[in-house]
PDB file of N, CA and C in Angstrom:
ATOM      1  N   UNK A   1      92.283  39.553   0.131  1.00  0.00           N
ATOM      2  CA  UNK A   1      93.135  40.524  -0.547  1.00  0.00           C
ATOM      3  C   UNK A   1      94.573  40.014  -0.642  1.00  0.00           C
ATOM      4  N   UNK A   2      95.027  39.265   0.681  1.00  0.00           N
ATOM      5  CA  UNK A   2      96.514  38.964   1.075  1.00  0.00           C
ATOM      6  C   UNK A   2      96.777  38.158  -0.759  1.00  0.00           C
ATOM      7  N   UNK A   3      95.737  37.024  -0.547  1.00  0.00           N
ATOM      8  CA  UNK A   3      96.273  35.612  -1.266  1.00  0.00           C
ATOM      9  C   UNK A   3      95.625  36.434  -3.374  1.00  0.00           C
ATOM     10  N   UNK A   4      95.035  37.503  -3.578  1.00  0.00           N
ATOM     11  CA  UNK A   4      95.175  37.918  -4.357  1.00  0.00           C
ATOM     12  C   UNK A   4      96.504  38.817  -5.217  1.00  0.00           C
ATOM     13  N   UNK A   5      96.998  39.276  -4.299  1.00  0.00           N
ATOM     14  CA  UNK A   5      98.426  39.742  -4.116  1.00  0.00           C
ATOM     15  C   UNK A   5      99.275  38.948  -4.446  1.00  0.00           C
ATOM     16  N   UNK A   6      99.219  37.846  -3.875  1.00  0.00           N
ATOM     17  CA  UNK A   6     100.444  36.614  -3.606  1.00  0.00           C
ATOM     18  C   UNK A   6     100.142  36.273  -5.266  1.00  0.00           C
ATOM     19  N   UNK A   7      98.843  35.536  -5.647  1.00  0.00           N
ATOM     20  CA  UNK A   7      98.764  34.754  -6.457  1.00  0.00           C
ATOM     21  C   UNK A   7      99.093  35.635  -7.833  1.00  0.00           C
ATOM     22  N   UNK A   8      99.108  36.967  -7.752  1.00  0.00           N
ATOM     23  CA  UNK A   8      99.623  37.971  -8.928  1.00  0.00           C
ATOM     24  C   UNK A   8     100.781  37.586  -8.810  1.00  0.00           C
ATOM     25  N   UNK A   9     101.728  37.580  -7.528  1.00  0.00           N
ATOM     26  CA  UNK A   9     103.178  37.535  -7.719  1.00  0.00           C
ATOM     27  C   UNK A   9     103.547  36.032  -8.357  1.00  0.00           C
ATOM     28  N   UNK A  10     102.486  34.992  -8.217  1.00  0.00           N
ATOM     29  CA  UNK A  10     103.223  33.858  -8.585  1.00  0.00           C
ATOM     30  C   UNK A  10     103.107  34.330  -9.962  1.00  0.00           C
ATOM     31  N   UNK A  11     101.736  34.781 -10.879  1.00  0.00           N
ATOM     32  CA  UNK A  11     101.838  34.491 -12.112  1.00  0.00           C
ATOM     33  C   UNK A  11     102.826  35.384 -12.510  1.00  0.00           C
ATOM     34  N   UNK A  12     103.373  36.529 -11.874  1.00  0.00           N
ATOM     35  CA  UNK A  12     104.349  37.564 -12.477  1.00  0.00           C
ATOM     36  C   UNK A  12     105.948  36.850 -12.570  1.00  0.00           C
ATOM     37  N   UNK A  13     106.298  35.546 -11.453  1.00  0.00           N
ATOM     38  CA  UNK A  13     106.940  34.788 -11.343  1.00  0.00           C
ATOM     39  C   UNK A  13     107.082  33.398 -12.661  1.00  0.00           C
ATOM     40  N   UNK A  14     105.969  33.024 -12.986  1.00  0.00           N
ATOM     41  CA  UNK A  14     105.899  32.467 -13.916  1.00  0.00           C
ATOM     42  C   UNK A  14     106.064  32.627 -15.168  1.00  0.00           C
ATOM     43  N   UNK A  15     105.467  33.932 -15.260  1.00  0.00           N
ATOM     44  CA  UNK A  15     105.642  34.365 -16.715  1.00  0.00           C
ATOM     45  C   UNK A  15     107.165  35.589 -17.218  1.00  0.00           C
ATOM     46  N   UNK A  16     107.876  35.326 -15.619  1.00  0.00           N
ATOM     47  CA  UNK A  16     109.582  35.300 -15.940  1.00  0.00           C
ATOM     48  C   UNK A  16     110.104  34.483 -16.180  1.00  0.00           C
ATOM     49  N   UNK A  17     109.743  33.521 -16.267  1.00  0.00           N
ATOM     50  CA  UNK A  17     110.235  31.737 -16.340  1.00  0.00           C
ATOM     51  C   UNK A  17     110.730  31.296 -15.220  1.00  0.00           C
ATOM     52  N   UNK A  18     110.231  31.437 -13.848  1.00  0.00           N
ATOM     53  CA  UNK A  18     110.287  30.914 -12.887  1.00  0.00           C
ATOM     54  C   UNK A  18     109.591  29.750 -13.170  1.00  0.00           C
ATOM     55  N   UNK A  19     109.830  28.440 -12.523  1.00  0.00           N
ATOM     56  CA  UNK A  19     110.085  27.210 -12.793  1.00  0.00           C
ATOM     57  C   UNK A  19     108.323  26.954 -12.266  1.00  0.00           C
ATOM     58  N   UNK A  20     107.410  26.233 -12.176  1.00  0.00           N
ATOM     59  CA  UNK A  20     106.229  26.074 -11.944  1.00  0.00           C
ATOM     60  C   UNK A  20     106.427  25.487 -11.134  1.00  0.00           C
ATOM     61  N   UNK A  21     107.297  24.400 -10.760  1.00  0.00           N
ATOM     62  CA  UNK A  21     107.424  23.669  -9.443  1.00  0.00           C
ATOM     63  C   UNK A  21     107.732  24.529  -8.179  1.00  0.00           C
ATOM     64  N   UNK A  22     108.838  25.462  -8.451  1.00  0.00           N
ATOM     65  CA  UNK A  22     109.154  26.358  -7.587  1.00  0.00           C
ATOM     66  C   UNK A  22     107.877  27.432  -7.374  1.00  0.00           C
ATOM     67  N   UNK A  23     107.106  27.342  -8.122  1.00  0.00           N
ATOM     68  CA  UNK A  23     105.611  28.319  -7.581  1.00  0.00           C
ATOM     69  C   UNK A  23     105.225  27.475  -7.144  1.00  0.00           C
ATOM     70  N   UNK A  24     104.619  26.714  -7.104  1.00  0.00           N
ATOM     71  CA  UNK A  24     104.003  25.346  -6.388  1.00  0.00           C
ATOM     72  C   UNK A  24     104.629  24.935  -5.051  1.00  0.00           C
ATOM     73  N   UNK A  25     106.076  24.912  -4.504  1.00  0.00           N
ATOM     74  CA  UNK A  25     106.464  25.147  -3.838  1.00  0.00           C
ATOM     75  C   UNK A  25     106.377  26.382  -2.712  1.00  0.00           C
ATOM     76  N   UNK A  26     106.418  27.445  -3.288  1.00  0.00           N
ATOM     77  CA  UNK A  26     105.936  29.331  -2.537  1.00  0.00           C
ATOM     78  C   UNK A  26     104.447  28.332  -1.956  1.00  0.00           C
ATOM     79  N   UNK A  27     103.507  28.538  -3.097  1.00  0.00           N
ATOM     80  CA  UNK A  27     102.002  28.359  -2.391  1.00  0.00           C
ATOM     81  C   UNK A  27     102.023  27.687  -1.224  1.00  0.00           C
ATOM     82  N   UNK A  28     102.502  26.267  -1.210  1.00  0.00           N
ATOM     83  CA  UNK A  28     102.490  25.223  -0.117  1.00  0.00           C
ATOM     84  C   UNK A  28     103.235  26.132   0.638  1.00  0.00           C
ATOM     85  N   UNK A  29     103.950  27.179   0.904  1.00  0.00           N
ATOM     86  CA  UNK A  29     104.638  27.497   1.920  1.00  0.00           C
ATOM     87  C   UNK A  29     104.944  28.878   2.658  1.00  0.00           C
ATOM     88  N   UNK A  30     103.688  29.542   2.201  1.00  0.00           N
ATOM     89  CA  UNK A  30     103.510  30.650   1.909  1.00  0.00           C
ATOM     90  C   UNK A  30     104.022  31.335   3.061  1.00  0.00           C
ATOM     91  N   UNK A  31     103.196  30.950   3.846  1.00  0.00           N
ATOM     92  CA  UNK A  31     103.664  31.941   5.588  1.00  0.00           C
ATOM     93  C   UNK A  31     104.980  31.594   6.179  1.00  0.00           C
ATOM     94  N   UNK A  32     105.663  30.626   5.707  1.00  0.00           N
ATOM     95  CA  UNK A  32     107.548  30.371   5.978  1.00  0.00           C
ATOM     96  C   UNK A  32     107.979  31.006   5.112  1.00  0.00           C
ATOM     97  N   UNK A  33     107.556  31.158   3.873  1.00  0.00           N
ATOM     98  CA  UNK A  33     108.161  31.767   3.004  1.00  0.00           C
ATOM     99  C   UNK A  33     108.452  33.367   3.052  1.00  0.00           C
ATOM    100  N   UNK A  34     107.638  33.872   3.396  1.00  0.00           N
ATOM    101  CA  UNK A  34     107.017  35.274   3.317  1.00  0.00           C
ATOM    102  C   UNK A  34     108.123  35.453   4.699  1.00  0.00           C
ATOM    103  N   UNK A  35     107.955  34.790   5.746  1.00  0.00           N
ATOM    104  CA  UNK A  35     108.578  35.134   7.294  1.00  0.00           C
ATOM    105  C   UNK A  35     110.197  35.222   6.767  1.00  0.00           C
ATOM    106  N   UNK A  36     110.761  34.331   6.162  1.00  0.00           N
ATOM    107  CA  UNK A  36     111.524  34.376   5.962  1.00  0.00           C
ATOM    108  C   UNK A  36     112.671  34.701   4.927  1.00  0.00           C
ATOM    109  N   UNK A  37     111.831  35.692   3.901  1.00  0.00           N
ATOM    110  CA  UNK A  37     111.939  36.646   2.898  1.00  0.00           C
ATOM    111  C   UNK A  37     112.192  37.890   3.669  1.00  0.00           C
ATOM    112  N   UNK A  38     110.943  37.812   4.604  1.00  0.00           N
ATOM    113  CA  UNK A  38     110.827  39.438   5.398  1.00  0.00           C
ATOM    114  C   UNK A  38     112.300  39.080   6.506  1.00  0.00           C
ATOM    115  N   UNK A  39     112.826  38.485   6.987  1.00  0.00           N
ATOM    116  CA  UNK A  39     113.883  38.357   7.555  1.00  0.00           C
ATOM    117  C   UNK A  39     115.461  38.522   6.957  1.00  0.00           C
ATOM    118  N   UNK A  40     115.141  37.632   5.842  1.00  0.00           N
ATOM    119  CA  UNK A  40     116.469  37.991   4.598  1.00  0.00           C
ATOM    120  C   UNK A  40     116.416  39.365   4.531  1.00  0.00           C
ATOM    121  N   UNK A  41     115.741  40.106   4.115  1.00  0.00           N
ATOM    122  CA  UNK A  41     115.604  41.640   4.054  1.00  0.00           C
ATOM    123  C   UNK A  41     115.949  42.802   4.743  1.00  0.00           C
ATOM    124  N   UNK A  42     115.321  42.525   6.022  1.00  0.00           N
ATOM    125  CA  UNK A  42     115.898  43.088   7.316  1.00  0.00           C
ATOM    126  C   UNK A  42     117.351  42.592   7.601  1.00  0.00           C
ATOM    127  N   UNK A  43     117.673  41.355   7.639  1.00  0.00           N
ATOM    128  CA  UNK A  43     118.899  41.231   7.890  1.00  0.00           C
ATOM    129  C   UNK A  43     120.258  41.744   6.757  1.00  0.00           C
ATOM    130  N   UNK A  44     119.663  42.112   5.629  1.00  0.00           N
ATOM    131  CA  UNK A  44     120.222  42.613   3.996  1.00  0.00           C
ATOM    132  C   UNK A  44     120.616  43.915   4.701  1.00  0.00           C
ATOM    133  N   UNK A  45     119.608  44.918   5.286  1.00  0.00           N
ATOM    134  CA  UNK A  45     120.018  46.025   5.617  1.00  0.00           C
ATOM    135  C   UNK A  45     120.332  46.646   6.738  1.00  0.00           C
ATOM    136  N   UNK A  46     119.938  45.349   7.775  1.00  0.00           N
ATOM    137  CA  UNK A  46     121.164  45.909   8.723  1.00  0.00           C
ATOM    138  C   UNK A  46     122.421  45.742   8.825  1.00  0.00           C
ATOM    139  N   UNK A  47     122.846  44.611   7.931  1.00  0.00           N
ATOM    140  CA  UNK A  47     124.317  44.323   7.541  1.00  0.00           C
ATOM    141  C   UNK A  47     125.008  45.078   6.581  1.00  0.00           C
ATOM    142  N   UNK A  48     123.874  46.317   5.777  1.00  0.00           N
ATOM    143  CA  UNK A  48     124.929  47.104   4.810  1.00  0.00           C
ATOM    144  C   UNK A  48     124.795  48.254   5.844  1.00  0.00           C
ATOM    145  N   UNK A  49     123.495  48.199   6.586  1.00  0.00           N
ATOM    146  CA  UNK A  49     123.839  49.905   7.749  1.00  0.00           C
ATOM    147  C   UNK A  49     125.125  49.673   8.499  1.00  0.00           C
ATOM    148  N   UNK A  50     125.222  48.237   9.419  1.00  0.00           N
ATOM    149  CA  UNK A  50     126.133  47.968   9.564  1.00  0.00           C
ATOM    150  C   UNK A  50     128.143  48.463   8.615  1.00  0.00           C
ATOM    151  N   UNK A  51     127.701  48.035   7.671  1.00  0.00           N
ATOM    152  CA  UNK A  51     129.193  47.867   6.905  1.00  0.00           C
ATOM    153  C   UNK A  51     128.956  49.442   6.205  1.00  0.00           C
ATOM    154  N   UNK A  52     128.325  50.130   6.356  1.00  0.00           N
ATOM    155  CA  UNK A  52     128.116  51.811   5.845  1.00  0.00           C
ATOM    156  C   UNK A  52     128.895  52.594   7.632  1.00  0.00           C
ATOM    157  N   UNK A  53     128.195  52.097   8.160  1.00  0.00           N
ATOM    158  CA  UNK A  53     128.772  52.882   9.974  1.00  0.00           C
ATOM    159  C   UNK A  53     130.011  52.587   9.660  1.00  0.00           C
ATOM    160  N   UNK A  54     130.601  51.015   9.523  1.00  0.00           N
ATOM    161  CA  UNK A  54     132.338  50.394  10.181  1.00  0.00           C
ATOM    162  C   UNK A  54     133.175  51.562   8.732  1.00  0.00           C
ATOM    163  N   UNK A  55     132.242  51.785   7.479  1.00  0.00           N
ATOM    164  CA  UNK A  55     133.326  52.421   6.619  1.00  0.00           C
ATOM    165  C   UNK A  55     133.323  53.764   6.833  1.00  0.00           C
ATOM    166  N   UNK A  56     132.382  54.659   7.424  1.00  0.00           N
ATOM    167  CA  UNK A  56     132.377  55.638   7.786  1.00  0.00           C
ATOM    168  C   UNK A  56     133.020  56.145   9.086  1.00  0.00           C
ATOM    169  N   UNK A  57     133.485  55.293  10.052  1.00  0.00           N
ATOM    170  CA  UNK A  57     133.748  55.573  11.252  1.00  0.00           C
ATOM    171  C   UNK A  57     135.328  55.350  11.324  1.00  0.00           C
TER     172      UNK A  57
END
């Protein structure tokens, strides 16, 4: 199911004109990639909860 998911997102990636090398790249790297997407993310919003508290306080 996981790598059916994924492989929708590449072609949805591709057919934005994301670069084919750079999909080719994701595949080979899928589980660094993904870890460290899901980290960018989390760290995205604890740095605006962050900077939402320091402007509110």
């Amino acid at each position: 199911m996981e790598s059916v998911v994924l492989e929708r997102v590449y072609q949805l990636l591709l057919a934005a004109g994301y670069p084919a090398s750079g999909v080719d790249w994701l595949r080979q790297h899928r589980l660094t990639t993904i870890v460290l997407m899901a980290i960018a993310a989390w760290a995205l919003f604890i740095g605006l909860g962050w900077l939402i508290w320091l402007a509110l306080t």
